[in-house]
Protein backbone atom coordinates (compact mmCIF):
# COMPACT_ATOMS: atom_id res chain seq x y z
CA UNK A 1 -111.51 -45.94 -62.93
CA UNK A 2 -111.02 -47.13 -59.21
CA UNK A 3 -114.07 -47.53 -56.87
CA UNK A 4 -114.85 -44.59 -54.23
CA UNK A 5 -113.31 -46.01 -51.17
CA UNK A 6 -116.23 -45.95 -47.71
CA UNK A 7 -115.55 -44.77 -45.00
CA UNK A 8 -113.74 -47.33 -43.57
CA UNK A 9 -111.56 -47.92 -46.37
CA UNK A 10 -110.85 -44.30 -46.47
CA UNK A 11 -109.45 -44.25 -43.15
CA UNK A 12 -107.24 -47.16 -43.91
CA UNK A 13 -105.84 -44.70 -46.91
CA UNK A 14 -104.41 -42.57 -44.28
CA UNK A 15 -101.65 -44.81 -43.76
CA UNK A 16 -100.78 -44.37 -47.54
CA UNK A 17 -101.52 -40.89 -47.58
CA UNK A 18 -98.98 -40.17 -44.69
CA UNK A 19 -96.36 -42.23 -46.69
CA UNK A 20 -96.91 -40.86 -50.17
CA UNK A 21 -97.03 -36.99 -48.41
CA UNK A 22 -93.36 -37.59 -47.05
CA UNK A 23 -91.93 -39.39 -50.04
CA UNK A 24 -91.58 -42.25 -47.89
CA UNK A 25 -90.95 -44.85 -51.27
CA UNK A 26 -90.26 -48.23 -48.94
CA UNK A 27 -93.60 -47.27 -46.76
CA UNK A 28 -95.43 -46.67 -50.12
CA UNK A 29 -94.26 -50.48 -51.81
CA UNK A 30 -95.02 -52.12 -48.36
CA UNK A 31 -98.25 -50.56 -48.21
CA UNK A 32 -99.31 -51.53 -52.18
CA UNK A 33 -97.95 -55.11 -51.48
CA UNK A 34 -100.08 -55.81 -48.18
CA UNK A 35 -103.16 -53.53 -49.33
CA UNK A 36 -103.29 -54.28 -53.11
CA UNK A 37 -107.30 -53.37 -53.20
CA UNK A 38 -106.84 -50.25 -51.36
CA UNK A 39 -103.72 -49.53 -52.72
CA UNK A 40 -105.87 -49.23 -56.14
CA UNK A 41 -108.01 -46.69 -54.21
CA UNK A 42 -105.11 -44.33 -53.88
CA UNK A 43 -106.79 -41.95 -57.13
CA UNK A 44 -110.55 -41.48 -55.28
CA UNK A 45 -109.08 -40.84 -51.62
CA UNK A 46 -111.71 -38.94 -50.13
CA UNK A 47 -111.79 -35.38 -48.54
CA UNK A 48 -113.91 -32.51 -46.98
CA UNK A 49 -112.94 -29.19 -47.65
CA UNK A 50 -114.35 -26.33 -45.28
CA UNK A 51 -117.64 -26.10 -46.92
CA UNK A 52 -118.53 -29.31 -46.27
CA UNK A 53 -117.78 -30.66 -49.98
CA UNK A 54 -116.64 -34.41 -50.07
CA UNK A 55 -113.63 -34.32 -53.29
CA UNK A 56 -112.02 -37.46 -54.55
CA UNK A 57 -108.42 -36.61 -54.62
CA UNK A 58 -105.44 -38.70 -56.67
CA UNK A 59 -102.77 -39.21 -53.69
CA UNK A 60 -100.32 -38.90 -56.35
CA UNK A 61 -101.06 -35.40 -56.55
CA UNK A 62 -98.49 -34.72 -53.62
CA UNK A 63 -95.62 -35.40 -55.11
CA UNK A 64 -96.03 -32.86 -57.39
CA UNK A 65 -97.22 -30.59 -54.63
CA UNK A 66 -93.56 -31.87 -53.32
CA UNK A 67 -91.91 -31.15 -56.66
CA UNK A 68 -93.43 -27.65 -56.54
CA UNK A 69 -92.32 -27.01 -53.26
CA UNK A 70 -88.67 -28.40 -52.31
CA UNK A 71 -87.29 -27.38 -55.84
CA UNK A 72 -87.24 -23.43 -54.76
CA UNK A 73 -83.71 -21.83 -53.76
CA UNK A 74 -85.28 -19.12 -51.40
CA UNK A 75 -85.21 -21.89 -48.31
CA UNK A 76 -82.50 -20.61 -45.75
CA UNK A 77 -79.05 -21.94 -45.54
CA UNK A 78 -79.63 -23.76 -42.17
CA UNK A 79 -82.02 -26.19 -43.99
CA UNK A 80 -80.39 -26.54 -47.26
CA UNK A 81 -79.40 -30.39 -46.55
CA UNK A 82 -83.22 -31.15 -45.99
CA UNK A 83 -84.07 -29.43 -48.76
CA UNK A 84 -81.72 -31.50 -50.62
CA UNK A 85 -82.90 -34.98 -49.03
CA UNK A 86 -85.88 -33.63 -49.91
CA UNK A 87 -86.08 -32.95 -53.52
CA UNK A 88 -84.03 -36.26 -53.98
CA UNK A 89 -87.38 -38.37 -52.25
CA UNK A 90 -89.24 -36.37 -54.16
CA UNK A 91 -87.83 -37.56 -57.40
CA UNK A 92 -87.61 -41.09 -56.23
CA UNK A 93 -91.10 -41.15 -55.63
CA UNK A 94 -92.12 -39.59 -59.51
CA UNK A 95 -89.54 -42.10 -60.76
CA UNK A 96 -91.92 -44.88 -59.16
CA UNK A 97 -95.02 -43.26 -60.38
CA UNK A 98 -93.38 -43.34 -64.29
CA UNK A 99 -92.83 -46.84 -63.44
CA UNK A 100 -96.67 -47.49 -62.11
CA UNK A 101 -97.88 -45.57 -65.13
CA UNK A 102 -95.79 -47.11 -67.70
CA UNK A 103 -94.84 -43.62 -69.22
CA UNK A 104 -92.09 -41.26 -68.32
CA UNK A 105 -94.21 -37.70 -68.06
CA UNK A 106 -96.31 -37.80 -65.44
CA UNK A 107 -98.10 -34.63 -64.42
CA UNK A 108 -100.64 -33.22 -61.46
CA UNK A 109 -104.15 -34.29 -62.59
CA UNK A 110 -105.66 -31.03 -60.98
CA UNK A 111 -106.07 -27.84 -60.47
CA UNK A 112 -105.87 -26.28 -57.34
CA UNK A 113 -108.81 -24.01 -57.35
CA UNK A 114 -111.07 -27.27 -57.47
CA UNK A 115 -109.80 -27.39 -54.15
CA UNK A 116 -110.37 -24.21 -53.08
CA UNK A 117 -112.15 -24.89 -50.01
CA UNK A 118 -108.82 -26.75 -48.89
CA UNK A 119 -106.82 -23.44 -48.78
CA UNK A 120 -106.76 -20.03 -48.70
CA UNK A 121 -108.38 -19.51 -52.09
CA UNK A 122 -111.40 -17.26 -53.61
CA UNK A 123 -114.54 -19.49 -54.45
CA UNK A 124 -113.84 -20.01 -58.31
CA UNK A 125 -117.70 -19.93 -58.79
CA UNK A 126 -117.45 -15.67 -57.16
CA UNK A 127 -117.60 -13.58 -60.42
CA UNK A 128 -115.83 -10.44 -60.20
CA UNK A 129 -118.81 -8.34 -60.04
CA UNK A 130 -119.22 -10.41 -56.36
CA UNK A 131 -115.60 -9.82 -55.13
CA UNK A 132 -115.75 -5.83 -56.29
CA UNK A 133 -118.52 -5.51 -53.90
CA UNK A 134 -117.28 -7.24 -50.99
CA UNK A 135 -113.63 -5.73 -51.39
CA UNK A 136 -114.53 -2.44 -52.52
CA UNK A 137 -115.26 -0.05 -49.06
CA UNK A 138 -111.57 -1.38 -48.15
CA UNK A 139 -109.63 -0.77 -51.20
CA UNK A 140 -107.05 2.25 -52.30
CA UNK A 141 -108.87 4.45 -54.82
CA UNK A 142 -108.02 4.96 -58.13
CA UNK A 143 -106.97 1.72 -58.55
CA UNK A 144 -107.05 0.35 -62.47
CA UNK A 145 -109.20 -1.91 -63.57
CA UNK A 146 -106.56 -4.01 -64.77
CA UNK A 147 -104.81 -4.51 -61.35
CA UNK A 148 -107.54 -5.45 -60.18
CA UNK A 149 -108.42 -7.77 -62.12
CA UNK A 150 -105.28 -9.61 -61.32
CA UNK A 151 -105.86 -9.48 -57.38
CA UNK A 152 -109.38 -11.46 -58.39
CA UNK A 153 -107.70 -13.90 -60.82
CA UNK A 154 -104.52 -14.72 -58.51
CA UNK A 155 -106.82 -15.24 -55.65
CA UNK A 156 -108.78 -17.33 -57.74
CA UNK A 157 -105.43 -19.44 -59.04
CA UNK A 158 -106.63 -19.13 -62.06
CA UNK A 159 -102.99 -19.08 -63.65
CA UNK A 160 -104.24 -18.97 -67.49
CA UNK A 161 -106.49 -15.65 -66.29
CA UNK A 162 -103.74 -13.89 -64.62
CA UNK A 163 -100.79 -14.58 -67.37
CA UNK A 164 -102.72 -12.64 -69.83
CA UNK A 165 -103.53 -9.81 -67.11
CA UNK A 166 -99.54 -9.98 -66.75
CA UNK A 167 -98.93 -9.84 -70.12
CA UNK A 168 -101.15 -6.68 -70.99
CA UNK A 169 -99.92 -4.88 -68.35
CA UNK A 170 -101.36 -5.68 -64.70
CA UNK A 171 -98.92 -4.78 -61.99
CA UNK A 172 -98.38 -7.24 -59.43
CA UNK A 173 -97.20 -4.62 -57.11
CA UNK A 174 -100.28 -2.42 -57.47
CA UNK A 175 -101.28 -1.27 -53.37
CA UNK A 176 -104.43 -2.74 -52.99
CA UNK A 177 -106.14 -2.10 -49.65
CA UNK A 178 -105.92 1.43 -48.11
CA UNK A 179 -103.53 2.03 -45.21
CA UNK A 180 -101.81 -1.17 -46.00
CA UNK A 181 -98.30 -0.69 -47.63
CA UNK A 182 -97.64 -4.94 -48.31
CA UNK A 183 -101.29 -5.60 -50.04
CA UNK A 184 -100.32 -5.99 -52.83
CA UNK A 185 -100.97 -9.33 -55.29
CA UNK A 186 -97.29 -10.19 -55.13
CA UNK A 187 -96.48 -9.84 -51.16
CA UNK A 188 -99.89 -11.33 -50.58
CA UNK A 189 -98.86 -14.32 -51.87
CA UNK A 190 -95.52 -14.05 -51.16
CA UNK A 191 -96.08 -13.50 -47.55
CA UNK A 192 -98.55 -16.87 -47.50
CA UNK A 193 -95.78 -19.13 -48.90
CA UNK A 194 -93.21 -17.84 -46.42
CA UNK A 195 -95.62 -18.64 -43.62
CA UNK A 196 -96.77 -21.87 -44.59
CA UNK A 197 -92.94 -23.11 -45.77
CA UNK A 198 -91.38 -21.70 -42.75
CA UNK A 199 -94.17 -22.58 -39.77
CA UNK A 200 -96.35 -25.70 -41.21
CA UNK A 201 -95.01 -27.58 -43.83
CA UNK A 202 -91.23 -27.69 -43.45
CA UNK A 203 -91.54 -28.51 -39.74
CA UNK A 204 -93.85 -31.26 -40.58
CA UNK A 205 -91.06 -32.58 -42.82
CA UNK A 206 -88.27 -31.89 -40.43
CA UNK A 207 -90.28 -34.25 -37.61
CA UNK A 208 -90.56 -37.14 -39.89
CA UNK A 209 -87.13 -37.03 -41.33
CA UNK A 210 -86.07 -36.80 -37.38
CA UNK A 211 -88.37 -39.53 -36.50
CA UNK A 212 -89.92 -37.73 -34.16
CA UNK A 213 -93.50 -37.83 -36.43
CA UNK A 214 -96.21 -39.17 -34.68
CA UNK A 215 -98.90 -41.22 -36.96
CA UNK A 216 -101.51 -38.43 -38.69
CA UNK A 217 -104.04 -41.45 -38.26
CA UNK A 218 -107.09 -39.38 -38.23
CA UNK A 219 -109.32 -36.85 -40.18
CA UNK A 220 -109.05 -33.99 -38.87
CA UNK A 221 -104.85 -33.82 -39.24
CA UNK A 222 -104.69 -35.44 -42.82
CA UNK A 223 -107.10 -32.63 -43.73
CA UNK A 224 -104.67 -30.30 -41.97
CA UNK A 225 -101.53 -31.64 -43.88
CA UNK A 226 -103.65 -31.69 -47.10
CA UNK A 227 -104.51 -27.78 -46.72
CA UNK A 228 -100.80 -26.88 -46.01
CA UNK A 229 -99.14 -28.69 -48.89
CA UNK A 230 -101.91 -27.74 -51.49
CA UNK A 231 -101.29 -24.32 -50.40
CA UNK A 232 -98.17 -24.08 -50.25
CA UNK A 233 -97.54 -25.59 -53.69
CA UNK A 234 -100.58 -23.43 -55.00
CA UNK A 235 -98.93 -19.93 -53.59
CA UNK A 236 -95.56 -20.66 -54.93
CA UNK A 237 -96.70 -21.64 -58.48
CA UNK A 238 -98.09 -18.13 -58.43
CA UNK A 239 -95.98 -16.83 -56.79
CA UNK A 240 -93.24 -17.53 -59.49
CA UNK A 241 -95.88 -16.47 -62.48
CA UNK A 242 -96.15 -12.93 -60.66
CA UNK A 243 -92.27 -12.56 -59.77
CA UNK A 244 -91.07 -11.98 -63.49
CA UNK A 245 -93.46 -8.91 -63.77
CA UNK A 246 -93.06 -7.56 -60.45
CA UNK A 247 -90.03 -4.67 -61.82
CA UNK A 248 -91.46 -3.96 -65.30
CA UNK A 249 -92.96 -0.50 -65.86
């Protein structure tokens, strides 16, 4: 295992970071072969999440996050030759990660809900006793336990937890809050990818392919890119597991 880059060396990550979060493969080989020791960093880059809790992170978690995320065929028409750059970076950048590893299946090494403080995400540590009591003076009545239950668990991204909820039954399109015809587990989530695809991320990626990105050199805005492709990914992994169930009786 890698040594916990300081402070310093942290901020000298960014540069990587920036590079590995756009698929940017010739920015990524320069920066290995003029920062070999911090280039061996890359799997303990360090971040804060809201409450304050310092996470190592493996930057080779956001290609997967990329993987996740360009591969959908709900992006509009007007971007579909992006999207298409995109996905091919994307798999030029796994194809140099099999090569770094040695092996040809290379997967994400988290979860997201250990980074739940990076997105919009319930506290994994909440039981659903706690989340019942702050939810309940705001939800429709009569709702069954079940459905419930698979609010909690997809809030939670806690994909194993909310398969078997799908599986027994749970409807994703179960109205959850009163007065409030699109809460419902599925447009929740939906509605979260098509704002942070549409408004953060793919602008982000539009800039840089444009060159007209200016250096995320700093805390603050790595955190911010962080949070938006974590999510993103995160709410369209569940997204998909919900889809399938969304028309069954």
């Amino acid at each position: 295992m890698s040594k916990i880059p300081n402070e310093e060396e942290n901020s000298k990550l960014y540069e990587l970071f920036v590079a590995v979060y756009f698929n940017d493969l010739e920015k990524v080989i320069d920066f290995k072969n003029r920062n070999p020791e911090l280039y061996a960093m890359k799997d303990r880059f360090q971040i804060r999440g809201y409450d304050d809790t310092i996470h190592s992170f493996d930057l080779m978690n956001l290609t997967f996050f990329n993987q996740v995320i360009w591969r959908e065929d709900s992006w509009n028409d007007s971007v579909s030759v992006l999207i298409k750059t995109l996905r091919t970076k994307t798999e030029k950048m796994l194809d140099f990660w099999r090569t770094e590893l040695g092996k040809h299946d290379v997967i994400r090494t988290i979860e997201y809900n250990q980074y739940w403080s990076c997105f919009w995400c319930t506290d994994p540590v909440e039981t659903y006793e706690e989340w019942i009591d702050g939810e309940e003076k705001y939800m429709t009545k009569d709702l069954k336990e079940i459905d419930l239950m698979l609010m909690y668990q997809s809030e939670r991204f806690d994909f194993s937890e909310t398969r078997k909820l799908l599986e027994l039954g749970a409807n994703p399109n179960a109205l959850f809050y009163k007065d409030e015809d699109d809460s419902t587990a599925l447009r929740r989530i939906g509605d979260e990818c098509s704002y942070l695809g549409s408004c953060e991320v793919l602008p982000e990626f539009k800039a840089y392919e444009e060159r007209r990105f200016f250096p995320y050199m700093n805390k603050k805005n790595i955190k911010n890119l962080l949070d938006d492709l974590i999510g993103l990914s995160a709410h369209e992994e569940m997204y998909d597991l919900l889809k399938p169930y969304s028309n069954k009786e």
